[in-house]
C-alpha atoms as a PDB file:
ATOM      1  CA  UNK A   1       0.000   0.000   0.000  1.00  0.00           C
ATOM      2  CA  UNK A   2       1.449   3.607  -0.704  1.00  0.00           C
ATOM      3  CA  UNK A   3      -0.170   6.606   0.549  1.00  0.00           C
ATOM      4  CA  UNK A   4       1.021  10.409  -0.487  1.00  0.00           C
ATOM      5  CA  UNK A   5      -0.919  12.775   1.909  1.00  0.00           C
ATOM      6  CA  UNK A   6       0.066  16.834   1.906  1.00  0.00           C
ATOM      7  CA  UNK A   7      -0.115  18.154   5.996  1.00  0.00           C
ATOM      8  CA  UNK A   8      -0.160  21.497   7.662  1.00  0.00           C
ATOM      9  CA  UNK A   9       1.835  23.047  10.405  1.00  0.00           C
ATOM     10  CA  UNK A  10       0.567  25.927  12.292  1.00  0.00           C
ATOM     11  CA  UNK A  11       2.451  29.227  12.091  1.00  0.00           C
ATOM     12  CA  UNK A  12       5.360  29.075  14.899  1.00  0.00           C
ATOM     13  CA  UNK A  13       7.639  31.555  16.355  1.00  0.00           C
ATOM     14  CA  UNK A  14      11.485  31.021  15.804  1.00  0.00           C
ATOM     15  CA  UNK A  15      12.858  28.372  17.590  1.00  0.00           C
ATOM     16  CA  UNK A  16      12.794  24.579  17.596  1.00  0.00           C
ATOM     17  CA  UNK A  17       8.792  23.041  18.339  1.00  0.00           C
ATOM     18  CA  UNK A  18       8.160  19.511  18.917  1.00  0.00           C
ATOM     19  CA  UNK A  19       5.154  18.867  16.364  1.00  0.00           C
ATOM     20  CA  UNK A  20       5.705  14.802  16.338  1.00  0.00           C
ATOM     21  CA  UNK A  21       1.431  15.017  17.785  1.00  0.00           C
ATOM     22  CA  UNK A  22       0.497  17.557  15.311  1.00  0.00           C
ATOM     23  CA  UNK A  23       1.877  15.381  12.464  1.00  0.00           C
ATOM     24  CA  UNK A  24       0.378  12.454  13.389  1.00  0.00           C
ATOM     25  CA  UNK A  25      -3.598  13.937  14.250  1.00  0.00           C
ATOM     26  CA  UNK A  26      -3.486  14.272  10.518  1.00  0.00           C
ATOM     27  CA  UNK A  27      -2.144  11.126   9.207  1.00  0.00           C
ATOM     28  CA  UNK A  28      -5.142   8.893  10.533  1.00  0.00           C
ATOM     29  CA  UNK A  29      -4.018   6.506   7.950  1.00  0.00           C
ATOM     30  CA  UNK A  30      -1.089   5.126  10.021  1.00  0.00           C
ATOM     31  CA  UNK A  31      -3.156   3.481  12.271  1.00  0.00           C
ATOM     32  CA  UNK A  32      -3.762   0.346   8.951  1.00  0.00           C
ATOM     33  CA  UNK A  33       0.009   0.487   8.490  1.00  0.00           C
ATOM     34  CA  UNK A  34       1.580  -2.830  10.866  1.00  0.00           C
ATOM     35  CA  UNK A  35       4.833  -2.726   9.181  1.00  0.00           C
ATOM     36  CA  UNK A  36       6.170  -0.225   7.175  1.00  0.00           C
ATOM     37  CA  UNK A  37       7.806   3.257   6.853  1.00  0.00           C
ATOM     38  CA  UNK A  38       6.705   7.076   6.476  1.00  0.00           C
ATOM     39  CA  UNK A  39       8.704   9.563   4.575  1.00  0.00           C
ATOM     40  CA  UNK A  40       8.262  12.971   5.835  1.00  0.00           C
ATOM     41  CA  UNK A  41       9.572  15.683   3.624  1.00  0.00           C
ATOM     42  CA  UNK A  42       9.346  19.769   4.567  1.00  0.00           C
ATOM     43  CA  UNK A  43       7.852  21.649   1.299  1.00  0.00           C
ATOM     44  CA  UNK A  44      10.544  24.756   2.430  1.00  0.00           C
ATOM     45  CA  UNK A  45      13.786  26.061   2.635  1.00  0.00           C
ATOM     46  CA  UNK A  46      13.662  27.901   5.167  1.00  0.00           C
ATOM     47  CA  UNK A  47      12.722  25.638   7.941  1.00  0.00           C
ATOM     48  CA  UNK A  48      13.808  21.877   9.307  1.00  0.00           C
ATOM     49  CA  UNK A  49      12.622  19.027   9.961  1.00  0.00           C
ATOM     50  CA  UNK A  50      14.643  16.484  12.658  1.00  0.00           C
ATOM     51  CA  UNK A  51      14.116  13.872  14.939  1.00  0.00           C
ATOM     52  CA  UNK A  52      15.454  14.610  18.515  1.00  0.00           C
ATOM     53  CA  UNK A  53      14.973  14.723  22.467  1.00  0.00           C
ATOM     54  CA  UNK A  54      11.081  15.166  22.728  1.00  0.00           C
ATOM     55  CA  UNK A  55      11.070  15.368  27.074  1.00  0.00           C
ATOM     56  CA  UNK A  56      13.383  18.245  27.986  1.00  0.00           C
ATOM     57  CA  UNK A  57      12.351  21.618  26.217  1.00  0.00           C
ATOM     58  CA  UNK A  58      15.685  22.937  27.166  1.00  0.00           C
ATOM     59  CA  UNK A  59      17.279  20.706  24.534  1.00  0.00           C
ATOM     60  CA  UNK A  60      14.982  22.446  21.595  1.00  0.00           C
ATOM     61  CA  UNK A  61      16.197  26.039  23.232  1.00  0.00           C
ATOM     62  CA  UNK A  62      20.017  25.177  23.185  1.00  0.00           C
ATOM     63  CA  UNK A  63      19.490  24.171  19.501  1.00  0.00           C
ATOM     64  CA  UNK A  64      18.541  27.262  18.998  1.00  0.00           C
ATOM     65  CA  UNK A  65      20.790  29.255  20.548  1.00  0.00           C
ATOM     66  CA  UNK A  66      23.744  26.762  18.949  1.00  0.00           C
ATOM     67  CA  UNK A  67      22.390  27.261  15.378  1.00  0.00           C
ATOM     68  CA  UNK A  68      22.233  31.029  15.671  1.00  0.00           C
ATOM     69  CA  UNK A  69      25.352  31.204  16.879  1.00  0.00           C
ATOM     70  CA  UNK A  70      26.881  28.794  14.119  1.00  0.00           C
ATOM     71  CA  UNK A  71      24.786  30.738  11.589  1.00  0.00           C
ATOM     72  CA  UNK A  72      24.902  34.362  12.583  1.00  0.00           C
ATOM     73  CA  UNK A  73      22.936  37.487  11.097  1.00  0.00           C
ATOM     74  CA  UNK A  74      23.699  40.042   9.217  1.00  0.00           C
ATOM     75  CA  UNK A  75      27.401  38.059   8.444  1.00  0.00           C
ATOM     76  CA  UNK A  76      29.730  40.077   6.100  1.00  0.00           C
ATOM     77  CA  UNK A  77      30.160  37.620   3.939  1.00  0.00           C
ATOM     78  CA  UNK A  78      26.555  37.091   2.784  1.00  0.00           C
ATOM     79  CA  UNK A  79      25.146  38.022  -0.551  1.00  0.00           C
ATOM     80  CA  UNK A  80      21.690  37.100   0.000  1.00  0.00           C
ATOM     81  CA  UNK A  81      20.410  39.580   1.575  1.00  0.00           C
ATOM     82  CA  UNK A  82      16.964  41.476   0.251  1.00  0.00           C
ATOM     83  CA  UNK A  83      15.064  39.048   2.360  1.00  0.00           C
ATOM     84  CA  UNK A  84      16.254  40.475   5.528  1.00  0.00           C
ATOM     85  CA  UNK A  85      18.879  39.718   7.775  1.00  0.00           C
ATOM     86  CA  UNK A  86      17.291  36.110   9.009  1.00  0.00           C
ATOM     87  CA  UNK A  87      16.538  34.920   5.296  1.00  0.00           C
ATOM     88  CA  UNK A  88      20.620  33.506   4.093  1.00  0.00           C
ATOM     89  CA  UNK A  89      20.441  31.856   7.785  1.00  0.00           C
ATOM     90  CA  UNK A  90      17.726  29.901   7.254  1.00  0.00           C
ATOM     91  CA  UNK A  91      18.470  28.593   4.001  1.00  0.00           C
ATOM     92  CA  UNK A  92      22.044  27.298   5.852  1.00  0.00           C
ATOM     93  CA  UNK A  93      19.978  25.612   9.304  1.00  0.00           C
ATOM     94  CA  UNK A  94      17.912  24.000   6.347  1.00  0.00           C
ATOM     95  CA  UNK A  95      20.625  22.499   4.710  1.00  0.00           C
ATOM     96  CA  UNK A  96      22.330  21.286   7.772  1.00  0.00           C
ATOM     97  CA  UNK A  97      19.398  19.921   9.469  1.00  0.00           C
ATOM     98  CA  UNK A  98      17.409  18.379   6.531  1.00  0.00           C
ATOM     99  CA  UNK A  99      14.118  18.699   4.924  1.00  0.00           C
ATOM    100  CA  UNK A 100      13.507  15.361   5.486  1.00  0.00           C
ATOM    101  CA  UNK A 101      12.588  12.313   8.090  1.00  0.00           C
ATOM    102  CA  UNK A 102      12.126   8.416   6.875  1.00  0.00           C
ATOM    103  CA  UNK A 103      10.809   6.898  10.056  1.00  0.00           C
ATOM    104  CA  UNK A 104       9.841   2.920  10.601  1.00  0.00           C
ATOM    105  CA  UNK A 105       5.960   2.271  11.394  1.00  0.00           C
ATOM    106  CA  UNK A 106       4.573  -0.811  13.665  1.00  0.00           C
ATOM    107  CA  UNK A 107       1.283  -1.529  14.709  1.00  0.00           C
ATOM    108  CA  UNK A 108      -0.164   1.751  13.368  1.00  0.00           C
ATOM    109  CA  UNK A 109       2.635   4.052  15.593  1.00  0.00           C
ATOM    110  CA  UNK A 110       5.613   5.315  14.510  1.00  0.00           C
ATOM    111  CA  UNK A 111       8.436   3.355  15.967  1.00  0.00           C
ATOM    112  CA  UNK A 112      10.079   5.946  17.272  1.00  0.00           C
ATOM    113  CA  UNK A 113      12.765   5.740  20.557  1.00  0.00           C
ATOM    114  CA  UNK A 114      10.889   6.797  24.083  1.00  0.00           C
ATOM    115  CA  UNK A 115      12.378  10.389  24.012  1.00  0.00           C
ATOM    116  CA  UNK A 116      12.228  10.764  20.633  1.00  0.00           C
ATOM    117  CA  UNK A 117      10.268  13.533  18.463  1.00  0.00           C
ATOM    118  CA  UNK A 118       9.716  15.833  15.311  1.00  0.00           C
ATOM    119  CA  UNK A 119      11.024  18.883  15.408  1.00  0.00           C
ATOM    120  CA  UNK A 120      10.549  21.594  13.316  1.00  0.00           C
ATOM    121  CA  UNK A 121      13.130  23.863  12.942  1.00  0.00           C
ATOM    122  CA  UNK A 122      11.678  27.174  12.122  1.00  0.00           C
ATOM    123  CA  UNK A 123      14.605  29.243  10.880  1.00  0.00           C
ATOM    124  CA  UNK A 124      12.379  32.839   9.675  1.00  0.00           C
ATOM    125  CA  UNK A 125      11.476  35.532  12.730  1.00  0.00           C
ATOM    126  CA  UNK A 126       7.980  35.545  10.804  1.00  0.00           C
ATOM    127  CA  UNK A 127       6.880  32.568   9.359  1.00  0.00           C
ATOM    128  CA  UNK A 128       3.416  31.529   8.134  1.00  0.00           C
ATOM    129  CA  UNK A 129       2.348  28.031   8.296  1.00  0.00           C
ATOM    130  CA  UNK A 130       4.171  24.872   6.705  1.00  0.00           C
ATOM    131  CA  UNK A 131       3.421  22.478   4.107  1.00  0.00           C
ATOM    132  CA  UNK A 132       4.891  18.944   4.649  1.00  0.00           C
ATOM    133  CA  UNK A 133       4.229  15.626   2.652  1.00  0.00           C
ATOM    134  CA  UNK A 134       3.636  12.239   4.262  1.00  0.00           C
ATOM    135  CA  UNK A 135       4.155   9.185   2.008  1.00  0.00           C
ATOM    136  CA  UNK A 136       3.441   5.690   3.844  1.00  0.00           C
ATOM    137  CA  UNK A 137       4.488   2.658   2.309  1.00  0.00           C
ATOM    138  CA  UNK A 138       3.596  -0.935   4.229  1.00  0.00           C
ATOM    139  CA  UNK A 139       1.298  -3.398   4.960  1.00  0.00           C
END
């Protein structure tokens, strides 16, 4: 069975946001998958999506705080600039952190480790909401 489903994110602030719930109250469909695997792939460039510590919201603020300090604003040596001083930044966390998740599914859940989550990365100081797409593939 394959199933391609496009999903929503509400608009976030900055940071790093644990949306593994979020994803999965709109992929109902998981619960006929017993063994198989989900794809989930961010439709942007400016934003992340990883799999991480989902207990300890201090881990999703020193992420933060690490990445802006890896990737700072307003660097000299940027060119891309006419999308304000946040825009060339996000493009870089995107890169480094991936657009993309392929996670295994069992018994309808994703088999995910006990303190393990989604995160989205949301690179932008303004942001709307983001477009993902879900493609299952089991049995």
């Amino acid at each position: 069975m394959w199933i391609q489903k496009k999903l929503t994110l509400k608009p976030r602030p900055r940071g790093f946001h644990l949306v593994t719930q979020e994803i999965v109250a709109q992929l109902p469909e998981l619960a006929g998958v017993g063994t198989g695997l989900v794809h989930f792939f961010l439709l942007h460039t400016s934003a992340s999506l990883s799999l991480n510590e989902n207990a300890d919201p201090s881990v999703r603020h020193d992420f933060e705080s690490y990445f802006n300090r890896a990737v700072p604003e307003k660097a000299a040596y940027f060119t891309h600039t006419l999308e304000g001083p946040d825009d060339m930044p996000a493009h870089i966390k995107s890169s480094l952190l991936g657009a993309g998740v392929v996670l295994p599914i069992s018994a309808g859940r994703l088999l995910v480790g006990t303190w393990q989550g989604l995160y989205l990365g949301e690179h932008r100081d303004r942001a709307g909401a983001r477009s993902l797409v879900a493609t299952l593939n089991g049995e």
